[in-house]
PDB file of N, CA and C in Angstrom:
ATOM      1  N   UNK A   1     149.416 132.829 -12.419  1.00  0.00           N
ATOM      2  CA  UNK A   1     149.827 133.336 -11.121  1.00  0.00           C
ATOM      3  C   UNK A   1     150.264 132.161 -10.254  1.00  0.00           C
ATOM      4  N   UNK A   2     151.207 132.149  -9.431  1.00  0.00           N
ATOM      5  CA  UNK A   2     151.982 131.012  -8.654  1.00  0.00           C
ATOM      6  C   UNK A   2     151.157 131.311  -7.423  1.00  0.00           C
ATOM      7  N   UNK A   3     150.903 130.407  -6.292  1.00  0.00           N
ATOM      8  CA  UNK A   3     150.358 130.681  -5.396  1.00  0.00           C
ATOM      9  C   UNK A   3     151.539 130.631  -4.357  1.00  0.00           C
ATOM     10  N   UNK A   4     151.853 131.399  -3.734  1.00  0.00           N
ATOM     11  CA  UNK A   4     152.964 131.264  -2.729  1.00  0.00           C
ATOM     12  C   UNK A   4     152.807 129.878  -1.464  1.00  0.00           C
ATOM     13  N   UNK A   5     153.795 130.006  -1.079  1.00  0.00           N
ATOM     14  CA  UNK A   5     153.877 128.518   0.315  1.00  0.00           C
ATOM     15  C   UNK A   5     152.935 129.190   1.285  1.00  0.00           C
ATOM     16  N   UNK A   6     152.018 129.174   1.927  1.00  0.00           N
ATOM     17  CA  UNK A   6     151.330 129.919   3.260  1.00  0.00           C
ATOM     18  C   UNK A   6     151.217 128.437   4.198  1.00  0.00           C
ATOM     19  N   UNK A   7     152.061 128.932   5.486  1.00  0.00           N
ATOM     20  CA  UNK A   7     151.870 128.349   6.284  1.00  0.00           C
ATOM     21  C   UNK A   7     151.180 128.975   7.679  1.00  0.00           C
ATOM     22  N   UNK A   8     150.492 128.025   8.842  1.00  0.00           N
ATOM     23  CA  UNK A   8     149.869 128.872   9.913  1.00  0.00           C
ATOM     24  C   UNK A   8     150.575 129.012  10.920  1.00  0.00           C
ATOM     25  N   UNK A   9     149.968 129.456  12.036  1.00  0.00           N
ATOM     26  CA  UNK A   9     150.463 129.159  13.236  1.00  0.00           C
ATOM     27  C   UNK A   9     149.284 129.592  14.257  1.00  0.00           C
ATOM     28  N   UNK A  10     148.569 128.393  14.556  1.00  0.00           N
ATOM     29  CA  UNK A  10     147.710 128.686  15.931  1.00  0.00           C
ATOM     30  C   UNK A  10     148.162 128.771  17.454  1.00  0.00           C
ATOM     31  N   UNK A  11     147.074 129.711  18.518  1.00  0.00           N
ATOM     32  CA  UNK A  11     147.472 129.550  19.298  1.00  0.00           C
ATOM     33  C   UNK A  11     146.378 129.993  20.043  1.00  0.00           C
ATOM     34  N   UNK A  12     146.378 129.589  21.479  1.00  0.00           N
ATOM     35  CA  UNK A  12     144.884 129.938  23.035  1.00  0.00           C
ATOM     36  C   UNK A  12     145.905 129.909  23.724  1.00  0.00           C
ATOM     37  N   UNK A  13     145.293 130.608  25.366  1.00  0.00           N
ATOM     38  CA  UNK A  13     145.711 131.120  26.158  1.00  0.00           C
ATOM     39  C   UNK A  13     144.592 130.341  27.373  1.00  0.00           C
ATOM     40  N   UNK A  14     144.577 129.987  28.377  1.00  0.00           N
ATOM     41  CA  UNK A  14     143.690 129.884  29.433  1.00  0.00           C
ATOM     42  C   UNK A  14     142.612 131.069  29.563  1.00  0.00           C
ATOM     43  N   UNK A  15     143.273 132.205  29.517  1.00  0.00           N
ATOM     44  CA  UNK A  15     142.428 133.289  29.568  1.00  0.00           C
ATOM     45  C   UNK A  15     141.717 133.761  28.894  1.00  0.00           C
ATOM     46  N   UNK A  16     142.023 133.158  27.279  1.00  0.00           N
ATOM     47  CA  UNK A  16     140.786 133.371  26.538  1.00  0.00           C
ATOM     48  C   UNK A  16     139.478 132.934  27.022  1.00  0.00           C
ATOM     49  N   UNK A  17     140.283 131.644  26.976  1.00  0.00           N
ATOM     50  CA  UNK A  17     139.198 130.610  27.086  1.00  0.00           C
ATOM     51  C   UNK A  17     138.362 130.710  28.292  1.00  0.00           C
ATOM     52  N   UNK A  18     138.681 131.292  29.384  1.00  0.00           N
ATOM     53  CA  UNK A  18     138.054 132.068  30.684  1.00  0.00           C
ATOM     54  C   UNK A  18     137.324 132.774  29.859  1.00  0.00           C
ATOM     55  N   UNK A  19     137.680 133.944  28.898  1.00  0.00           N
ATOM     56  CA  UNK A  19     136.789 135.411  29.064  1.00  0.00           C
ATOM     57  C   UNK A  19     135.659 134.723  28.211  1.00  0.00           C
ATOM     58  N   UNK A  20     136.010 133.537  27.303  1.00  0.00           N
ATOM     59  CA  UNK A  20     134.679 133.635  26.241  1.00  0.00           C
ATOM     60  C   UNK A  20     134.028 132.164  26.744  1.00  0.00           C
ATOM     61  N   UNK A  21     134.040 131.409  28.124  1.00  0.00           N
ATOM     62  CA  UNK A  21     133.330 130.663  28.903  1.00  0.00           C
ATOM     63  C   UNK A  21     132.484 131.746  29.732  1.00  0.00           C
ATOM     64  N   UNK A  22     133.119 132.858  30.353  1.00  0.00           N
ATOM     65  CA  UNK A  22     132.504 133.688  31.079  1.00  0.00           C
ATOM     66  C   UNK A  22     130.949 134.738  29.923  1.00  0.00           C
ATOM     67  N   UNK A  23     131.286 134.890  29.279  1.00  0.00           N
ATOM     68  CA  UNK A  23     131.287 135.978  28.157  1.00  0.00           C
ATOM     69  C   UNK A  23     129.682 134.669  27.445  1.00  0.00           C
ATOM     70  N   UNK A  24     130.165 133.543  27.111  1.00  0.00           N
ATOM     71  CA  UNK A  24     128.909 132.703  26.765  1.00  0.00           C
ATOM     72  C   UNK A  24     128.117 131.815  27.708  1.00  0.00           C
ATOM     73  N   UNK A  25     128.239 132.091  28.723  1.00  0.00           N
ATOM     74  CA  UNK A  25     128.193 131.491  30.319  1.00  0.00           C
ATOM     75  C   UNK A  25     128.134 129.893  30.228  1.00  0.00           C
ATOM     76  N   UNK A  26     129.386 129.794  29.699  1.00  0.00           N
ATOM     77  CA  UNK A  26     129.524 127.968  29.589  1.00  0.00           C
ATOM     78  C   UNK A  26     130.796 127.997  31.024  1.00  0.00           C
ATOM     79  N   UNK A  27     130.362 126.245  31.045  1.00  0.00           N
ATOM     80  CA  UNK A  27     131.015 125.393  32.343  1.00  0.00           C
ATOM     81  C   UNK A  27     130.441 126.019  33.710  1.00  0.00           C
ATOM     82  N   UNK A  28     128.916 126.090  33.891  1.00  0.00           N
ATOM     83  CA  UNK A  28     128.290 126.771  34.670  1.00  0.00           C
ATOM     84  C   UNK A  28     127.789 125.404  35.951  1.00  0.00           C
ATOM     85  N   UNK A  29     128.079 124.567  35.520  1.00  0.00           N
ATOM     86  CA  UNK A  29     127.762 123.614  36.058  1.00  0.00           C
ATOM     87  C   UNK A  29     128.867 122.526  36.705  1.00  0.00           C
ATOM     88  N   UNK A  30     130.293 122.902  36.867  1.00  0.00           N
ATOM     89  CA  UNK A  30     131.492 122.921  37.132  1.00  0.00           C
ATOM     90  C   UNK A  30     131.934 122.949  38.385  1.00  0.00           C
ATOM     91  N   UNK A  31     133.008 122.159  39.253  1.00  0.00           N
ATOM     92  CA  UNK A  31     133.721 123.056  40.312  1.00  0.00           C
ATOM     93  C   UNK A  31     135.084 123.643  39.654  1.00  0.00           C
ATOM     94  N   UNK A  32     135.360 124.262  40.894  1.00  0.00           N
ATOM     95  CA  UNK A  32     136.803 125.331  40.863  1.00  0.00           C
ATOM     96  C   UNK A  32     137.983 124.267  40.344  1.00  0.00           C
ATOM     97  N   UNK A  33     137.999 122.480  40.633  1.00  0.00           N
ATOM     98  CA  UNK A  33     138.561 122.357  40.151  1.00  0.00           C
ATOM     99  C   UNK A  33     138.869 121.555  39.278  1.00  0.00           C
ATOM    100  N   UNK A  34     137.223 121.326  38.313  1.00  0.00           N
ATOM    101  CA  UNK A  34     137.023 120.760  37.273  1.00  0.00           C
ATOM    102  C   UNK A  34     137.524 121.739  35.981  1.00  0.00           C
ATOM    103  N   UNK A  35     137.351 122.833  36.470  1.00  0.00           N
ATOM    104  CA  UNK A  35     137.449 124.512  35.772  1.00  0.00           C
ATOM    105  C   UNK A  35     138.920 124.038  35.521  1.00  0.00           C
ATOM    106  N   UNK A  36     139.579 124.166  36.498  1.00  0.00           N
ATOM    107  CA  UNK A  36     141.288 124.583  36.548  1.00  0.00           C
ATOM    108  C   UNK A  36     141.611 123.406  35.937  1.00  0.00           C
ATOM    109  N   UNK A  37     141.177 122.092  35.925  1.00  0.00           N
ATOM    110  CA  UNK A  37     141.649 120.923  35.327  1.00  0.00           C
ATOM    111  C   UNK A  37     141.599 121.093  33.549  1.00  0.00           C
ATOM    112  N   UNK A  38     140.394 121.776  33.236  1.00  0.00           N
ATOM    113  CA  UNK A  38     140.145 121.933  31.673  1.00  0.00           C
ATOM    114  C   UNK A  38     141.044 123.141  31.075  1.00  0.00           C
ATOM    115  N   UNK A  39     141.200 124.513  31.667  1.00  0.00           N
ATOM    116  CA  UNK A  39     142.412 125.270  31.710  1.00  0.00           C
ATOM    117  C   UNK A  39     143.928 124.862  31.525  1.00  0.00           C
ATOM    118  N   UNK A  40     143.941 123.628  32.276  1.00  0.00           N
ATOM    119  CA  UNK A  40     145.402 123.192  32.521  1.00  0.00           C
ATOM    120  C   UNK A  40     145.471 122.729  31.004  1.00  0.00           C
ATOM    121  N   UNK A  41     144.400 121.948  30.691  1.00  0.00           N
ATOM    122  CA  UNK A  41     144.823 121.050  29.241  1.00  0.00           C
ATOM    123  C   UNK A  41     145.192 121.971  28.018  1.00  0.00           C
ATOM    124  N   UNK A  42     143.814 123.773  28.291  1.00  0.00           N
ATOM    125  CA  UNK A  42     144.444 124.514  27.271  1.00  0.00           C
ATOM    126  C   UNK A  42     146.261 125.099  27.411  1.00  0.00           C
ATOM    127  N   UNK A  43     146.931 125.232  28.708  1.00  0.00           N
ATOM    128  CA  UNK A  43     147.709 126.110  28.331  1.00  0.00           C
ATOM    129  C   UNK A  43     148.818 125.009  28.311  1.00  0.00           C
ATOM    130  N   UNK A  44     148.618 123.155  28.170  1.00  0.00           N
ATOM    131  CA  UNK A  44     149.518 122.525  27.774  1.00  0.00           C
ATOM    132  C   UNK A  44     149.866 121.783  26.781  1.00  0.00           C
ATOM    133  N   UNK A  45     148.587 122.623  25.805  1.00  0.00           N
ATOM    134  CA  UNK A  45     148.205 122.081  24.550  1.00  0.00           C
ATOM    135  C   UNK A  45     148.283 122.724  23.225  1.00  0.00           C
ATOM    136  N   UNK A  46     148.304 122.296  22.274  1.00  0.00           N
ATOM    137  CA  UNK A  46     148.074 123.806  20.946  1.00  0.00           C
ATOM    138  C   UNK A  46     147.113 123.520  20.437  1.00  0.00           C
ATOM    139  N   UNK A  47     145.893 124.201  20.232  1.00  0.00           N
ATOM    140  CA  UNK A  47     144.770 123.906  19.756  1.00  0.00           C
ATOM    141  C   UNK A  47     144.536 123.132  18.201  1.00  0.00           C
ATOM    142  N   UNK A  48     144.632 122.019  18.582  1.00  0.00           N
ATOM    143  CA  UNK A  48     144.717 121.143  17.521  1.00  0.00           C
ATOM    144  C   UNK A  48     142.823 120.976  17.382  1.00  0.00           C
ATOM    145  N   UNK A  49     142.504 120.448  16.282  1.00  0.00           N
ATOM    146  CA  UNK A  49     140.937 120.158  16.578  1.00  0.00           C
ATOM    147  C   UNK A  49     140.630 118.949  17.332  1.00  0.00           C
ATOM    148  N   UNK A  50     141.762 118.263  17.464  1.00  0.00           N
ATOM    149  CA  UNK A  50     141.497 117.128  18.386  1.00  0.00           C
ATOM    150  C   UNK A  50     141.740 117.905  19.926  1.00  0.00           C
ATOM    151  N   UNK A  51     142.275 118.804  20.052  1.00  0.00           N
ATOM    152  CA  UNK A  51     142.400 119.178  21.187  1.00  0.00           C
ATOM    153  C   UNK A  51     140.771 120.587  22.019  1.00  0.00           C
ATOM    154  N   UNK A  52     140.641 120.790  20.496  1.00  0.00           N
ATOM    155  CA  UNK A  52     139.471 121.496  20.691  1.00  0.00           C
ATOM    156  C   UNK A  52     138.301 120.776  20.897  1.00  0.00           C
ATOM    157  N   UNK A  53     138.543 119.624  20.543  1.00  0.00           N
ATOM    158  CA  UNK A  53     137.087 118.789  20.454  1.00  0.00           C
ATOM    159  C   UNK A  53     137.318 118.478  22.007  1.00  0.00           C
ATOM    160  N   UNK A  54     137.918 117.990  22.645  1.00  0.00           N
ATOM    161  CA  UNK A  54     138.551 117.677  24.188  1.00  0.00           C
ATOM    162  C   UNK A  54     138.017 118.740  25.021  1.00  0.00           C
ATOM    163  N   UNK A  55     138.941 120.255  24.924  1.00  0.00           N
ATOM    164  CA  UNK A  55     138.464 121.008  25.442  1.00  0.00           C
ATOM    165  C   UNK A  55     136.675 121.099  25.730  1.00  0.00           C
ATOM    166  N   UNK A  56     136.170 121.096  24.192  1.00  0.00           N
ATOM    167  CA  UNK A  56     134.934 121.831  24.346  1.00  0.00           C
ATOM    168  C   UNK A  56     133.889 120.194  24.899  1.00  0.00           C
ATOM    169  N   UNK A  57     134.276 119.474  24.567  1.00  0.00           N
ATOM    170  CA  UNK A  57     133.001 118.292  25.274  1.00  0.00           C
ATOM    171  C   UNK A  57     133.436 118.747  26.854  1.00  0.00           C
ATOM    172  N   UNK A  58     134.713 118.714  27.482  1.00  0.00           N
ATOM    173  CA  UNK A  58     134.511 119.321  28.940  1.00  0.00           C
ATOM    174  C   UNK A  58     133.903 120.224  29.111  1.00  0.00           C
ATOM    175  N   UNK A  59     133.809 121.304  28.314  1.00  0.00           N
ATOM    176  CA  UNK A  59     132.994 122.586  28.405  1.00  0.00           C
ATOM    177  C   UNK A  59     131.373 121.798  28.401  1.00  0.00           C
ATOM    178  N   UNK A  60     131.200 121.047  27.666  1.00  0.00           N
ATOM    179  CA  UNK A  60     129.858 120.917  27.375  1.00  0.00           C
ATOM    180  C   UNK A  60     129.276 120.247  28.534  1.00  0.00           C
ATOM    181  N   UNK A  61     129.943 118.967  29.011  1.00  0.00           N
ATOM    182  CA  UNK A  61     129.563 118.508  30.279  1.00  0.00           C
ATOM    183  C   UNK A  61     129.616 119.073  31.707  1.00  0.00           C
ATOM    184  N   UNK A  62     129.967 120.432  31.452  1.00  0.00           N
ATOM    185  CA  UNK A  62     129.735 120.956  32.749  1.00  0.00           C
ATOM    186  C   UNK A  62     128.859 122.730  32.424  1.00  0.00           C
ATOM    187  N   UNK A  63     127.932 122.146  31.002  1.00  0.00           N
ATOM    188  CA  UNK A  63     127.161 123.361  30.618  1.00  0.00           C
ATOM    189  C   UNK A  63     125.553 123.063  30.689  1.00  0.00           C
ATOM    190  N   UNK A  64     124.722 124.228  30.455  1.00  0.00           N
ATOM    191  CA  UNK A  64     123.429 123.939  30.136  1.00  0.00           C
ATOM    192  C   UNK A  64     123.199 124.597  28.549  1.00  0.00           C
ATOM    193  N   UNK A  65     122.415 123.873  27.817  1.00  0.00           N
ATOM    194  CA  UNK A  65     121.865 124.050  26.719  1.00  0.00           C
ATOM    195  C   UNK A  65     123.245 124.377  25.620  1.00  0.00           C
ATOM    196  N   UNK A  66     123.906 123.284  25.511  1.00  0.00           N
ATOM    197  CA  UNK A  66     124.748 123.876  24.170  1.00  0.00           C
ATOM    198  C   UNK A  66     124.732 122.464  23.678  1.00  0.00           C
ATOM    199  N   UNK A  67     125.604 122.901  22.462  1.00  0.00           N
ATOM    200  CA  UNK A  67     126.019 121.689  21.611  1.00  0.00           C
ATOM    201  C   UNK A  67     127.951 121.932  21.544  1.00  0.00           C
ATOM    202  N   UNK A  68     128.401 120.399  21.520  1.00  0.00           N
ATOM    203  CA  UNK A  68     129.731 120.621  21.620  1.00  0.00           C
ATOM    204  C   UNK A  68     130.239 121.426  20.387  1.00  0.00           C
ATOM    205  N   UNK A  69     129.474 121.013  19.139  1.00  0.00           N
ATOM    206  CA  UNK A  69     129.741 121.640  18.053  1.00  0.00           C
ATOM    207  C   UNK A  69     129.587 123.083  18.416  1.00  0.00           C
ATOM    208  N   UNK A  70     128.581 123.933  18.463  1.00  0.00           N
ATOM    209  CA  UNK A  70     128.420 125.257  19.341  1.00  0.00           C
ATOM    210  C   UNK A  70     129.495 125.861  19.836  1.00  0.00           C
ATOM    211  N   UNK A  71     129.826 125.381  20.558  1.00  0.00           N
ATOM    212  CA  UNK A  71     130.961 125.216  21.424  1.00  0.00           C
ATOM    213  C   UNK A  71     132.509 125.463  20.762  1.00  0.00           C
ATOM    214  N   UNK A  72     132.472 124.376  19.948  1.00  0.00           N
ATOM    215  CA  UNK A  72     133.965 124.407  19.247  1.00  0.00           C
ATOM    216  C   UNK A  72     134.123 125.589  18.143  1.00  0.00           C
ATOM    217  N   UNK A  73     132.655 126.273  17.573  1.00  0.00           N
ATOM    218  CA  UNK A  73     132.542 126.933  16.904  1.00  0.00           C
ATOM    219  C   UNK A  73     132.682 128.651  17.469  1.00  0.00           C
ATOM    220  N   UNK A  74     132.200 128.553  18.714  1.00  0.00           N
ATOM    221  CA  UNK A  74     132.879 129.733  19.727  1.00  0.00           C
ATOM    222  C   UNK A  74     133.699 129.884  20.014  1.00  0.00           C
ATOM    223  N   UNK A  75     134.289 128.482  20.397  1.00  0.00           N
ATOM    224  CA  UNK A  75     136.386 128.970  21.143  1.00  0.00           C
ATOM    225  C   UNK A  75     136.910 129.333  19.874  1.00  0.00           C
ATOM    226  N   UNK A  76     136.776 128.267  18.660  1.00  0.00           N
ATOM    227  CA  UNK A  76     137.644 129.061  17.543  1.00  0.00           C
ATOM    228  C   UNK A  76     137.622 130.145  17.300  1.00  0.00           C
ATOM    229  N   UNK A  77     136.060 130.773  17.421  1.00  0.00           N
ATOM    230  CA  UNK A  77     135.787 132.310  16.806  1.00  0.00           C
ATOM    231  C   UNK A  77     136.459 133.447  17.934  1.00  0.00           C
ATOM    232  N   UNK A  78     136.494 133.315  19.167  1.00  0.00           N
ATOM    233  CA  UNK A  78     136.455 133.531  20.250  1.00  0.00           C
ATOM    234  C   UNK A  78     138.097 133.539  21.085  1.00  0.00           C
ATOM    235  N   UNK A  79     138.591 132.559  21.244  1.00  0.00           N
ATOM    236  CA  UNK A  79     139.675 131.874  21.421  1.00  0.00           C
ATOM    237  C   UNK A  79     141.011 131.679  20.959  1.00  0.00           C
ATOM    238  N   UNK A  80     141.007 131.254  19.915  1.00  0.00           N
ATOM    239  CA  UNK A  80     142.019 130.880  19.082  1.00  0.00           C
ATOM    240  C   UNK A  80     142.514 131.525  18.348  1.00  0.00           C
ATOM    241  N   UNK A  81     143.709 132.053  17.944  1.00  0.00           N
ATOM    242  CA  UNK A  81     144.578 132.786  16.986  1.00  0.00           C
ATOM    243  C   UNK A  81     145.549 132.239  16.052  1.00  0.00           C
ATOM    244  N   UNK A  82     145.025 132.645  14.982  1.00  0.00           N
ATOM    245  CA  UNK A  82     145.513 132.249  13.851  1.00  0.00           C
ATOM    246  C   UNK A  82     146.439 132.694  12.987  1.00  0.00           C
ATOM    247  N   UNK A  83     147.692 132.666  13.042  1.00  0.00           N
ATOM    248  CA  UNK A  83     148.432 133.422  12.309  1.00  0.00           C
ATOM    249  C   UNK A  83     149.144 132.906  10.645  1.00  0.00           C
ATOM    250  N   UNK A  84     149.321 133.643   9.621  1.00  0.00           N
ATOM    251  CA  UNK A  84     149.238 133.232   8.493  1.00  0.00           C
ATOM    252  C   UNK A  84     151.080 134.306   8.452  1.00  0.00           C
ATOM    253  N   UNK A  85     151.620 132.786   7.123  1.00  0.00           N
ATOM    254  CA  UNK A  85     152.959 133.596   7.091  1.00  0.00           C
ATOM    255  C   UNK A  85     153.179 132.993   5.580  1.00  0.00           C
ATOM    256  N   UNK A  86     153.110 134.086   4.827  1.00  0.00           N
ATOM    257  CA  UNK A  86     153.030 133.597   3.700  1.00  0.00           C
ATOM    258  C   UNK A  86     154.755 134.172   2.655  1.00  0.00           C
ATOM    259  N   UNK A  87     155.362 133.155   2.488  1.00  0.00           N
ATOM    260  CA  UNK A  87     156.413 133.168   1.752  1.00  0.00           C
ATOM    261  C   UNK A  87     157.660 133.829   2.050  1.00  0.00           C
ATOM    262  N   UNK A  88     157.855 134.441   3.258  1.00  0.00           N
ATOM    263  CA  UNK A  88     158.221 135.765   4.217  1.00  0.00           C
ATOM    264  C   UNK A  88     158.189 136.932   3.634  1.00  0.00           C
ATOM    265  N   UNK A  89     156.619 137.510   2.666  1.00  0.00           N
ATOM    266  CA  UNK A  89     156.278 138.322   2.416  1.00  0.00           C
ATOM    267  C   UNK A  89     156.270 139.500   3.491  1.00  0.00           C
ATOM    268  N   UNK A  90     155.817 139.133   4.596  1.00  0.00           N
ATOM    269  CA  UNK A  90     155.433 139.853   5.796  1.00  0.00           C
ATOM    270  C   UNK A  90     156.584 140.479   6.204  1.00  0.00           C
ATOM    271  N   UNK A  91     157.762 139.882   5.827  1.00  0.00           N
ATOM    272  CA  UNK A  91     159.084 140.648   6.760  1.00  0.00           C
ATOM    273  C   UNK A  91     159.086 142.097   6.274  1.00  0.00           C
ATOM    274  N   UNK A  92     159.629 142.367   7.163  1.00  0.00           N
ATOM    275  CA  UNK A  92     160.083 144.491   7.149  1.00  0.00           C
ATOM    276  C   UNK A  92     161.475 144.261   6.998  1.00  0.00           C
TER     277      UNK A  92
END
């Protein structure tokens, strides 16, 4: 069996990343515009893991009781969208 080419395509939104900070009550320890400063980086960024690791230590330094790992393991689950395009099987 040949394995076809599969390539991805990730992607976040600010507003994810709002509903599942709100949703796990991280950056509780934050102002309005430490908040909007870490937002800005998601919606000018593509969630690279270097960019997730960024994101989420800001998350962490303005949280109680997490781990950044924690953390990076929520926005991905939470956050991030992953899209798979394999060989242009998918076309209609």
């Amino acid at each position: 069996m040949t394995t076809p080419t599969i390539t991805t395509s990730r992607s976040w939104s600010s507003g994810n990343i709002m509903a599942s900070c709100i949703r796990n009550r991280f950056y509780t320890c934050g102002t309005n515009r430490e908040y909007e400063n870490m937002l800005r980086m998601v919606d000018l960024n593509d969630p690279t893991p270097e960019i997730l690791y960024q994101v989420a230590k800001d998350i962490y330094d303005h949280s109680k009781n997490q781990t950044i790992t924690n953390i990076m393991f929520v926005l991905e689950k939470e956050a991030v969208n992953t899209f798979y395009y394999i060989d242009g099987s998918d076309e209609i």
